[in-house]
PDB file of N, CA and C in Angstrom:
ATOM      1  N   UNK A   1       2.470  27.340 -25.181  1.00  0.00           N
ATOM      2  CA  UNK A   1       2.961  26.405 -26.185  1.00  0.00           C
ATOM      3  C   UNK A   1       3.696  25.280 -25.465  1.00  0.00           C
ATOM      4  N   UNK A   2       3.646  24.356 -25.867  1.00  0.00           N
ATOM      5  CA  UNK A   2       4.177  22.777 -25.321  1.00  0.00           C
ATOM      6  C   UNK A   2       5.287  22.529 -26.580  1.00  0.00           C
ATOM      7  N   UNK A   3       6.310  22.205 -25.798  1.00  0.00           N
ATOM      8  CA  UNK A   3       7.795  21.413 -26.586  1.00  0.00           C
ATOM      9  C   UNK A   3       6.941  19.988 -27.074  1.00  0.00           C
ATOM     10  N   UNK A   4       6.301  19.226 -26.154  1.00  0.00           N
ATOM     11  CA  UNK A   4       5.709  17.971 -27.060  1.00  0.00           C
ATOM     12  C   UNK A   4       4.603  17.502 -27.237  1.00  0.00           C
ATOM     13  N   UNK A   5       3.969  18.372 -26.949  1.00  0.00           N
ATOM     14  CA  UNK A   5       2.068  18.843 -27.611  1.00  0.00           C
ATOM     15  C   UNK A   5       1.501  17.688 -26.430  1.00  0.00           C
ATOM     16  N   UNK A   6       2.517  16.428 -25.414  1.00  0.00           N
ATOM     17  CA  UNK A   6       1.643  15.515 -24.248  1.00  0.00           C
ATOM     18  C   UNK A   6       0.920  16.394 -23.403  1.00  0.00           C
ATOM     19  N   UNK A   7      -0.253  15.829 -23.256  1.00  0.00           N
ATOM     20  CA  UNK A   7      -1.166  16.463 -22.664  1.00  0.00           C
ATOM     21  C   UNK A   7      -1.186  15.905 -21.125  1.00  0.00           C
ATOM     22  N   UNK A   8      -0.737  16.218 -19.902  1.00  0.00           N
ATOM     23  CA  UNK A   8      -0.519  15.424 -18.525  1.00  0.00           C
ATOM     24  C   UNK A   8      -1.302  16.518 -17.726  1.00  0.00           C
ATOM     25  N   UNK A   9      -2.587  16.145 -17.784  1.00  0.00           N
ATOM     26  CA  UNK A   9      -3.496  17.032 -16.791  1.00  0.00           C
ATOM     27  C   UNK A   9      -3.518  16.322 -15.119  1.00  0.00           C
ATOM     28  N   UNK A  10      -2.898  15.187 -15.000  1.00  0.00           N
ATOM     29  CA  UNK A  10      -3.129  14.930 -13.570  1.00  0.00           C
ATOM     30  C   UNK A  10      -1.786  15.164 -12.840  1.00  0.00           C
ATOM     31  N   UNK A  11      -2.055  15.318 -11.467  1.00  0.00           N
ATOM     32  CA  UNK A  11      -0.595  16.259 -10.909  1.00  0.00           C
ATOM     33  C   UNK A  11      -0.679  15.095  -9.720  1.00  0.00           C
ATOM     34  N   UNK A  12       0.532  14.814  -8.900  1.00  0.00           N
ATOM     35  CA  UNK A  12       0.858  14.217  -7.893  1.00  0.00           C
ATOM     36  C   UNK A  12       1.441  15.025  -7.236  1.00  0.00           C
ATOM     37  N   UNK A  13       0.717  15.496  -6.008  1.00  0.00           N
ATOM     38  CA  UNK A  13       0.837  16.708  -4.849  1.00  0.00           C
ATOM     39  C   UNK A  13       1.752  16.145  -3.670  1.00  0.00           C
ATOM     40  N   UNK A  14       2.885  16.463  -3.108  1.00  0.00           N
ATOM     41  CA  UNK A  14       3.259  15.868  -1.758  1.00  0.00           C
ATOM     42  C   UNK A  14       2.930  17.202  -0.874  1.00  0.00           C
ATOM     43  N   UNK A  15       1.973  16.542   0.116  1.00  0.00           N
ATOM     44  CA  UNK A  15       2.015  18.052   1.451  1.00  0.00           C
ATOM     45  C   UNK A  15       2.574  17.143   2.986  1.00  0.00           C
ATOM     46  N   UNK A  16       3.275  18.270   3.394  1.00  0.00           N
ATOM     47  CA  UNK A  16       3.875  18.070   4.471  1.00  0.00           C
ATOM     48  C   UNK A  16       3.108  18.563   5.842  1.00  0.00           C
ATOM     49  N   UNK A  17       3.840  18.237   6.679  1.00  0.00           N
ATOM     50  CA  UNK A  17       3.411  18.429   8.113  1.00  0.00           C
ATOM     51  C   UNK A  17       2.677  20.114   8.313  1.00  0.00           C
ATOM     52  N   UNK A  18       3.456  20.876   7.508  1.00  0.00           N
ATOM     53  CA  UNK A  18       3.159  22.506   7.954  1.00  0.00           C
ATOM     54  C   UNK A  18       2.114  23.248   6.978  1.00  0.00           C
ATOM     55  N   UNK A  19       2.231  21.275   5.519  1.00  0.00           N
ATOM     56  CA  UNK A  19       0.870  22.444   4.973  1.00  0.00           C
ATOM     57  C   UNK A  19       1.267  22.493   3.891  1.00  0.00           C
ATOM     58  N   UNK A  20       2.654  22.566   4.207  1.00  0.00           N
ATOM     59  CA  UNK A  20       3.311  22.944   2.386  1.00  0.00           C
ATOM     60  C   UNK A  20       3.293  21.997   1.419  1.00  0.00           C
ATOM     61  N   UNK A  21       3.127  22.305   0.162  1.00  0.00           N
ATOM     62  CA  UNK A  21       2.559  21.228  -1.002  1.00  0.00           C
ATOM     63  C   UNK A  21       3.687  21.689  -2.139  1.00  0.00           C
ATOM     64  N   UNK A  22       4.556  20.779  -2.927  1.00  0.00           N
ATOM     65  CA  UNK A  22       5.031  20.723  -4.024  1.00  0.00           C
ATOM     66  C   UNK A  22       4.769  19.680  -5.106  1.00  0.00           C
ATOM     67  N   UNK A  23       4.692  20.013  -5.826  1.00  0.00           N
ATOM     68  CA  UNK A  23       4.658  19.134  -7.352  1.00  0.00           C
ATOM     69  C   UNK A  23       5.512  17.988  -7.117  1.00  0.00           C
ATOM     70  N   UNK A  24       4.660  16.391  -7.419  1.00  0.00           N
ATOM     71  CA  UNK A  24       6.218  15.423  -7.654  1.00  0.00           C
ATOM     72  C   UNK A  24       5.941  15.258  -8.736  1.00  0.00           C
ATOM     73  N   UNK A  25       4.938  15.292  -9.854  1.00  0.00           N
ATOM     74  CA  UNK A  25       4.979  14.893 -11.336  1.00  0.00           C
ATOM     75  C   UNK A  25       3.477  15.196 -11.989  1.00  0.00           C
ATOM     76  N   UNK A  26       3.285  14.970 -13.149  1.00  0.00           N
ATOM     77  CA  UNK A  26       2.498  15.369 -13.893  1.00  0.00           C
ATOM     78  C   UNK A  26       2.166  14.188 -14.973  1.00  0.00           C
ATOM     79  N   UNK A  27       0.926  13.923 -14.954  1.00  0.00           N
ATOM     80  CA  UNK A  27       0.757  12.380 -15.734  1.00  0.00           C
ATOM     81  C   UNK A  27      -0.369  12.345 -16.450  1.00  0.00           C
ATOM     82  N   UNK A  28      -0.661  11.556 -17.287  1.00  0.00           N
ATOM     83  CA  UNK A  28      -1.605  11.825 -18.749  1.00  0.00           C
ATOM     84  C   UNK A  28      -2.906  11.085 -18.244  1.00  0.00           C
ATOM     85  N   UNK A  29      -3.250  10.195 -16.943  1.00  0.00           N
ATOM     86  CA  UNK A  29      -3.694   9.483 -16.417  1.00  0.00           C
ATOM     87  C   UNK A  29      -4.114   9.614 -15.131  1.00  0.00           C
ATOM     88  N   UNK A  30      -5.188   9.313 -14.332  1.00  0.00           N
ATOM     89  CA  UNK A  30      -5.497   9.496 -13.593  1.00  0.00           C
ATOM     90  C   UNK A  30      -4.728   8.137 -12.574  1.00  0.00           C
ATOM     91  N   UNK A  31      -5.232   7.290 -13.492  1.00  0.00           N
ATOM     92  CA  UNK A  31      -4.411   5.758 -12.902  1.00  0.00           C
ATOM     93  C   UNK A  31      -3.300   5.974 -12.548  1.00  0.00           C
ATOM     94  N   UNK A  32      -2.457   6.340 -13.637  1.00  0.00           N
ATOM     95  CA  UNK A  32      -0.668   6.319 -13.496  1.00  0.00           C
ATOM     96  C   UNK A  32      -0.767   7.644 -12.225  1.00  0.00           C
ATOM     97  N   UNK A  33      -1.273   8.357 -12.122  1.00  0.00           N
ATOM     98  CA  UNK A  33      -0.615   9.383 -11.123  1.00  0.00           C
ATOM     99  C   UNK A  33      -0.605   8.366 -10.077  1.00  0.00           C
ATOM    100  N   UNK A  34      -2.241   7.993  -9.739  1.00  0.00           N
ATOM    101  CA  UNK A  34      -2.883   7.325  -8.363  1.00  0.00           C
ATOM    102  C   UNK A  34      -1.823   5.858  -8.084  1.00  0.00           C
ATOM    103  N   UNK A  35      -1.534   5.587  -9.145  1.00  0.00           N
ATOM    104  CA  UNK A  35      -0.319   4.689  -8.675  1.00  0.00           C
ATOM    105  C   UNK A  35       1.159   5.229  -8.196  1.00  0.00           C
ATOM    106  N   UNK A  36       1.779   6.230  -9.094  1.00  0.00           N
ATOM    107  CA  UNK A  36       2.426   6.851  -8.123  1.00  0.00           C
ATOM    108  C   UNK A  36       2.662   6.944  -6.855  1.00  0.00           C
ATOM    109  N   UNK A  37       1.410   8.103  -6.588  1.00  0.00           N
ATOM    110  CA  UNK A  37       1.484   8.438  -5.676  1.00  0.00           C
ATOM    111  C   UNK A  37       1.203   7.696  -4.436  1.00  0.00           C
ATOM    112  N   UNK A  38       0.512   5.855  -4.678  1.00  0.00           N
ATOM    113  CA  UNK A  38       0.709   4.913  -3.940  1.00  0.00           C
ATOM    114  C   UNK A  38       2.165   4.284  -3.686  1.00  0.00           C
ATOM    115  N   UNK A  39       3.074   4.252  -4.578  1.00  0.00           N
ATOM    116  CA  UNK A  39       4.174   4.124  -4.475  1.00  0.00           C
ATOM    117  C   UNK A  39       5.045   4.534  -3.513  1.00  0.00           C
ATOM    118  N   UNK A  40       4.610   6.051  -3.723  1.00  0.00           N
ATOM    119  CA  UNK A  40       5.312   6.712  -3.015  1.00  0.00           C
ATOM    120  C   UNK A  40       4.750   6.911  -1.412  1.00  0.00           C
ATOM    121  N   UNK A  41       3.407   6.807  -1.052  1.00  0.00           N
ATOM    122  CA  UNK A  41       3.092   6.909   0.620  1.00  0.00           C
ATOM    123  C   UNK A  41       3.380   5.127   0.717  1.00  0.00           C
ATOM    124  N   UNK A  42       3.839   4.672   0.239  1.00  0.00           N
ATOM    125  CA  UNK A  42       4.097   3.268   0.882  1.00  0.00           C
ATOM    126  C   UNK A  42       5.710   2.857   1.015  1.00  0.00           C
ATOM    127  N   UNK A  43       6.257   3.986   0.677  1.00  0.00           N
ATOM    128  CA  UNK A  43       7.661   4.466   1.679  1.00  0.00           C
ATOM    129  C   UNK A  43       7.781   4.716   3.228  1.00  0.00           C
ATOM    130  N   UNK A  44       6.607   4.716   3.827  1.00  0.00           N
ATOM    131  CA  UNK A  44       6.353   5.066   5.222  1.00  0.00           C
ATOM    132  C   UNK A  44       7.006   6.147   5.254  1.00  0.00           C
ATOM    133  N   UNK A  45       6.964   7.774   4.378  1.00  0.00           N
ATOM    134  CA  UNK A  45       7.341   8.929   5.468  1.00  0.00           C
ATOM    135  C   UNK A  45       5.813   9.501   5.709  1.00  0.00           C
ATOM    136  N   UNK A  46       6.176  10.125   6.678  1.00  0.00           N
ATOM    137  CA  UNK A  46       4.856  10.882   7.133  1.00  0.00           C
ATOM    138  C   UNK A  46       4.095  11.988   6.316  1.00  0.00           C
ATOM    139  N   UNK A  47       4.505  12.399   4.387  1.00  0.00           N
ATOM    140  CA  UNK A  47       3.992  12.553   4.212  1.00  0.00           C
ATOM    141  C   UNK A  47       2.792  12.608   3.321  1.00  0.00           C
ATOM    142  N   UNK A  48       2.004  13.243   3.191  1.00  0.00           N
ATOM    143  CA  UNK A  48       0.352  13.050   2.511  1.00  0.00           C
ATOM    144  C   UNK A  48       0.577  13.145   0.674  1.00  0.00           C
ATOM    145  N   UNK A  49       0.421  12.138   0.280  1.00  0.00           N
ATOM    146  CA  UNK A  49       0.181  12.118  -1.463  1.00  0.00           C
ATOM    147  C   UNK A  49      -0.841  12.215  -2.126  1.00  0.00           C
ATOM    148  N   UNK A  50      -1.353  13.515  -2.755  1.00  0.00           N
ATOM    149  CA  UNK A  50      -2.722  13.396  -3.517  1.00  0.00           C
ATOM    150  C   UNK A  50      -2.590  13.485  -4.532  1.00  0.00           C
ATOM    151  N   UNK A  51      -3.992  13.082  -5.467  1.00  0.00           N
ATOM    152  CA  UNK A  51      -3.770  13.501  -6.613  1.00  0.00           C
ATOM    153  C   UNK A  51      -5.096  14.424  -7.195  1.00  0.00           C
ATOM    154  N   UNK A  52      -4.256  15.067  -8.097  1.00  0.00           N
ATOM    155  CA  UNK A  52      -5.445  16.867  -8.520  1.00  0.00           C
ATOM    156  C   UNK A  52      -4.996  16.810 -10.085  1.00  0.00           C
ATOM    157  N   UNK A  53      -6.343  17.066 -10.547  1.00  0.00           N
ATOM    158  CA  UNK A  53      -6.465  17.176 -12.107  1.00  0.00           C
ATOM    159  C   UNK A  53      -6.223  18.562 -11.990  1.00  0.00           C
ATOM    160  N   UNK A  54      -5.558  19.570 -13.283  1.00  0.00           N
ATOM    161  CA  UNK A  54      -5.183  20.662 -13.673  1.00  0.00           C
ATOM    162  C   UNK A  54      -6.524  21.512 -13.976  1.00  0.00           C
ATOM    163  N   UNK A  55      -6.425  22.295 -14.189  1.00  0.00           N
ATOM    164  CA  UNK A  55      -7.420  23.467 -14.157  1.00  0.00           C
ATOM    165  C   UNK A  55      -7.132  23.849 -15.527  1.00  0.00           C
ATOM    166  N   UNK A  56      -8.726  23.498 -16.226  1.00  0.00           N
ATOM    167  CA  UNK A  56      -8.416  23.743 -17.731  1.00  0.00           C
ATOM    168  C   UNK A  56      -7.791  24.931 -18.411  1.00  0.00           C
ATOM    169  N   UNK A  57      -7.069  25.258 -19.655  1.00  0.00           N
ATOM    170  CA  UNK A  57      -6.945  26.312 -19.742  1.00  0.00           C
ATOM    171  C   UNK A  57      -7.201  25.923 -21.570  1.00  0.00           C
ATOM    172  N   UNK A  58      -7.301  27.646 -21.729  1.00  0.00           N
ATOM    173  CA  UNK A  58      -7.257  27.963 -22.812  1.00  0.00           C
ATOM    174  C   UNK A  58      -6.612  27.610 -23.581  1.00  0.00           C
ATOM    175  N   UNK A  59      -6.417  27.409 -25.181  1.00  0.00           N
ATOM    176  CA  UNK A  59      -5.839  27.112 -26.117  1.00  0.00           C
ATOM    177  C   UNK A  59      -5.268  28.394 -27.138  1.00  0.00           C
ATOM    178  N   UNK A  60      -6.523  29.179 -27.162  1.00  0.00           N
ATOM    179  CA  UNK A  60      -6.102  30.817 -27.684  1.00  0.00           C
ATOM    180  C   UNK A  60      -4.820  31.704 -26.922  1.00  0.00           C
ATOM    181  N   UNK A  61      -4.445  32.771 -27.352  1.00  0.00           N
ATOM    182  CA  UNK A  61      -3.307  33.040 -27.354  1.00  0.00           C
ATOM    183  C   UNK A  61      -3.793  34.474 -26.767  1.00  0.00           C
TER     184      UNK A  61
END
Protein backbone atom coordinates (compact mmCIF):
# COMPACT_ATOMS: atom_id res chain seq x y z
CA UNK A 1 0.00 0.00 0.00
CA UNK A 2 1.30 3.59 -0.89
CA UNK A 3 0.61 6.75 1.57
CA UNK A 4 0.17 8.69 -1.96
CA UNK A 5 -0.90 6.18 -4.58
CA UNK A 6 2.65 8.35 -6.88
CA UNK A 7 3.79 5.91 -8.89
CA UNK A 8 8.05 6.57 -9.14
CA UNK A 9 9.26 3.46 -10.96
CA UNK A 10 12.66 5.01 -11.94
CA UNK A 11 15.50 4.80 -9.26
CA UNK A 12 18.83 6.87 -9.26
CA UNK A 13 21.63 4.33 -8.19
CA UNK A 14 25.06 5.85 -6.75
CA UNK A 15 27.90 2.93 -6.89
CA UNK A 16 31.11 3.45 -5.48
CA UNK A 17 34.63 2.42 -5.93
CA UNK A 18 34.11 -1.16 -4.03
CA UNK A 19 30.88 -1.86 -5.82
CA UNK A 20 28.58 -0.71 -3.31
CA UNK A 21 25.28 0.83 -4.63
CA UNK A 22 22.64 2.92 -2.58
CA UNK A 23 19.43 4.53 -3.51
CA UNK A 24 19.63 8.52 -4.08
CA UNK A 25 15.88 8.84 -5.18
CA UNK A 26 13.01 7.52 -6.88
CA UNK A 27 11.22 9.43 -9.80
CA UNK A 28 7.99 9.12 -11.91
CA UNK A 29 10.23 9.74 -15.05
CA UNK A 30 12.80 8.44 -16.76
CA UNK A 31 13.92 12.08 -17.81
CA UNK A 32 13.75 13.58 -14.29
CA UNK A 33 15.85 10.67 -12.81
CA UNK A 34 18.47 10.91 -15.99
CA UNK A 35 18.70 14.50 -15.14
CA UNK A 36 19.40 13.97 -11.72
CA UNK A 37 21.58 11.81 -11.86
CA UNK A 38 23.49 14.19 -14.45
CA UNK A 39 23.45 16.69 -11.87
CA UNK A 40 24.82 14.86 -9.65
CA UNK A 41 28.13 13.08 -11.68
CA UNK A 42 28.81 16.66 -12.72
CA UNK A 43 29.94 17.33 -9.11
CA UNK A 44 33.23 15.69 -10.14
CA UNK A 45 33.28 12.86 -7.31
CA UNK A 46 34.46 9.72 -8.53
CA UNK A 47 31.33 8.25 -8.22
CA UNK A 48 29.15 6.21 -10.96
CA UNK A 49 25.28 7.45 -11.34
CA UNK A 50 22.78 5.17 -13.02
CA UNK A 51 19.58 4.97 -13.67
CA UNK A 52 17.21 1.51 -13.23
CA UNK A 53 13.51 1.21 -13.72
CA UNK A 54 11.84 -0.90 -10.72
CA UNK A 55 10.85 -4.36 -11.15
CA UNK A 56 7.17 -4.62 -11.63
CA UNK A 57 5.15 -5.80 -8.92
CA UNK A 58 1.94 -6.95 -8.13
CA UNK A 59 -1.08 -5.06 -7.15
CA UNK A 60 -2.97 -8.14 -5.36
CA UNK A 61 -2.48 -8.67 -1.85
Amino acid sequence: MSDSGAVLPWLVIRQDDQGNRYRVGRYATRSEAEEVAGRLAARGHKQLYVVERTAATGSGA
